[in-house]
N, C-alpha and C. Protein backbone atom coordinates (compact mmCIF):
# COMPACT_ATOMS: atom_id res chain seq x y z
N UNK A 1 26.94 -1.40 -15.69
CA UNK A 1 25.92 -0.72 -14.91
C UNK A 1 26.26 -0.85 -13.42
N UNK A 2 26.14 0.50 -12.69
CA UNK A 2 26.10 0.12 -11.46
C UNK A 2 25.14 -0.75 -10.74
N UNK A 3 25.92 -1.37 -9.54
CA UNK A 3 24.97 -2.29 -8.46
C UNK A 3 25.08 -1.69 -7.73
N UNK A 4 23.97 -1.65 -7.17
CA UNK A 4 23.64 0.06 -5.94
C UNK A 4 24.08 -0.86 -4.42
N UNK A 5 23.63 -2.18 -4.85
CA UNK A 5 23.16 -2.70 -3.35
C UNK A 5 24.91 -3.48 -3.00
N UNK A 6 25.58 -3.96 -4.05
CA UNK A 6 27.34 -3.95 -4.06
C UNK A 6 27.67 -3.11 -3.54
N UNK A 7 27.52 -1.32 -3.84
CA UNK A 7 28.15 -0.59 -4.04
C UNK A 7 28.02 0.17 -2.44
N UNK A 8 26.74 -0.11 -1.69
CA UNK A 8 26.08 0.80 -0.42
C UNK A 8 27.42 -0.29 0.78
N UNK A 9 26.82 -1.87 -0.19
CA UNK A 9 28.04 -2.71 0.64
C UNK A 9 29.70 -2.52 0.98
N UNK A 10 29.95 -2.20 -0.27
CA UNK A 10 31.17 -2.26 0.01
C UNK A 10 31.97 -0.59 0.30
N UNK A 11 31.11 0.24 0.06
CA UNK A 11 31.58 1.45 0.34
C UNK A 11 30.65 2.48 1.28
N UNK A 12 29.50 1.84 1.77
CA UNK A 12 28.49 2.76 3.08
C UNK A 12 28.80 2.04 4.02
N UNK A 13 28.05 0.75 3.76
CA UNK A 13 27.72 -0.41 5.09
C UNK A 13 28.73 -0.76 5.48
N UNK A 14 30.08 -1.17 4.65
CA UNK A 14 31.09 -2.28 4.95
C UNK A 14 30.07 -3.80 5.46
N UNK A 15 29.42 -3.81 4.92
CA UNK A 15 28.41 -5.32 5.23
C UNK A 15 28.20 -5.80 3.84
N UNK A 16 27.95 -7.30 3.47
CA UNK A 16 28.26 -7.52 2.50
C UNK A 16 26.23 -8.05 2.20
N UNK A 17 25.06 -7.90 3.46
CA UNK A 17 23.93 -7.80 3.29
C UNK A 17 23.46 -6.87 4.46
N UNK A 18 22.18 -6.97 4.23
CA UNK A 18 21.61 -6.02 5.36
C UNK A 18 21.77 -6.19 6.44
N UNK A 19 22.06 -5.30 7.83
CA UNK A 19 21.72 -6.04 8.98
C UNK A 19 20.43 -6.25 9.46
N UNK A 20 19.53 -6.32 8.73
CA UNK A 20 18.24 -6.58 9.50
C UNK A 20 17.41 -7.71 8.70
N UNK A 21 18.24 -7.97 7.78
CA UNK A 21 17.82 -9.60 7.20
C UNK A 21 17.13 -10.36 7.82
N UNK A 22 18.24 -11.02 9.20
CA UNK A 22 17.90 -12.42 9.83
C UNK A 22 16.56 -11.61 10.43
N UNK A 23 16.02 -10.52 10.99
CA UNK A 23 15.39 -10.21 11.68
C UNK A 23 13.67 -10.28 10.58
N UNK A 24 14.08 -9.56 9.83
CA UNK A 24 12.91 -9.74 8.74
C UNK A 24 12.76 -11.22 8.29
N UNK A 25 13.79 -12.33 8.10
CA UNK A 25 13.35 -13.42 8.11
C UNK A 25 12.56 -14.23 9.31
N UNK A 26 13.15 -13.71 10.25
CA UNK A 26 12.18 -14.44 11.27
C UNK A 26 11.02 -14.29 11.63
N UNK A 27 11.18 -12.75 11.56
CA UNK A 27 9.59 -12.18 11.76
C UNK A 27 8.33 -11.92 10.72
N UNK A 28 8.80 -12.45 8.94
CA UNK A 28 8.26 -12.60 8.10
C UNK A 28 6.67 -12.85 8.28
N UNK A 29 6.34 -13.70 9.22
CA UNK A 29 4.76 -13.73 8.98
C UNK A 29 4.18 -12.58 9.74
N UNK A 30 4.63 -12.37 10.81
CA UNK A 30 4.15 -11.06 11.67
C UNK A 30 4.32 -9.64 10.92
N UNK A 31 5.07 -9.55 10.29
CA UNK A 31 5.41 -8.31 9.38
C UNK A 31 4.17 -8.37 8.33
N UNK A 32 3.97 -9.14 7.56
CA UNK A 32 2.85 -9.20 6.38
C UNK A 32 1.73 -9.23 7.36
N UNK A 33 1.16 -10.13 8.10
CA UNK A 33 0.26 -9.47 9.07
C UNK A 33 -0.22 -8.23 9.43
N UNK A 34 1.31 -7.57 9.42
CA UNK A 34 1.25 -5.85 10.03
C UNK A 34 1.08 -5.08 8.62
N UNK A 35 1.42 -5.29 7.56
CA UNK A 35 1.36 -4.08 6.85
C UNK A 35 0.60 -4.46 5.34
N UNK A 36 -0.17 -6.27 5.59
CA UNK A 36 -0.70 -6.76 4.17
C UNK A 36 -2.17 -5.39 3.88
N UNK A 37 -2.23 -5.40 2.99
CA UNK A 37 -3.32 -4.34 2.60
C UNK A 37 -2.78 -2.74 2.83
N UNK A 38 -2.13 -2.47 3.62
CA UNK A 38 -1.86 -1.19 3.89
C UNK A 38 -0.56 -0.41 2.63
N UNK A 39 -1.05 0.72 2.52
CA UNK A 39 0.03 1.80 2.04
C UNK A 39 1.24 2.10 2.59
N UNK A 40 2.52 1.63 2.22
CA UNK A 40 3.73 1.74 2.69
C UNK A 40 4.62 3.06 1.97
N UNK A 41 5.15 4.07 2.67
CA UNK A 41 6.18 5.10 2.19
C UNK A 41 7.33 4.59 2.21
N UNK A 42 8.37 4.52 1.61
CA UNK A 42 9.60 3.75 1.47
C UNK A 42 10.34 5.06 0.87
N UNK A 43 11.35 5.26 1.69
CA UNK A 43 12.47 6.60 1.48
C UNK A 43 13.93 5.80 1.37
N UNK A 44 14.15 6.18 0.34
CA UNK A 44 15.47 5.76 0.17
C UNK A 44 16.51 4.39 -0.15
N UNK A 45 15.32 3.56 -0.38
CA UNK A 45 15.35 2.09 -0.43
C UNK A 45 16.18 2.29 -1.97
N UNK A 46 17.01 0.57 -2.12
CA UNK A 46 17.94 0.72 -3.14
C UNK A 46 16.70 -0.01 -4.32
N UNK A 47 17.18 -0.05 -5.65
CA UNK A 47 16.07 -0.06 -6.41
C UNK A 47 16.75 -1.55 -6.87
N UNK A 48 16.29 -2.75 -6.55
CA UNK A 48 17.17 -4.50 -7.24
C UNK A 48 17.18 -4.21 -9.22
């Protein structure tokens, strides 16, 4: 079976994770803050 999130890596991104990881880790509580309860649209996200 394909791995989408291998596959964006090694042949879209050339990155072997996201670049906005460290950023979503740091800002983790402020983010759920911003969007807990709310309706999120998500385009294009890879499916784990």
């Amino acid at each position: 079976m394909l791995n989408i999130n291998q596959f964006i890596g090694e042949n879209i991104t050339s990155r072997p994770v996201s670049m906005f990881l460290s950023d979503i880790e740091v800002n983790k509580k402020q983010l759920r803050k911003e969007i807990e309860g709310k309706s999120l649209l998500v385009i294009g996200a890879p499916v784990p």
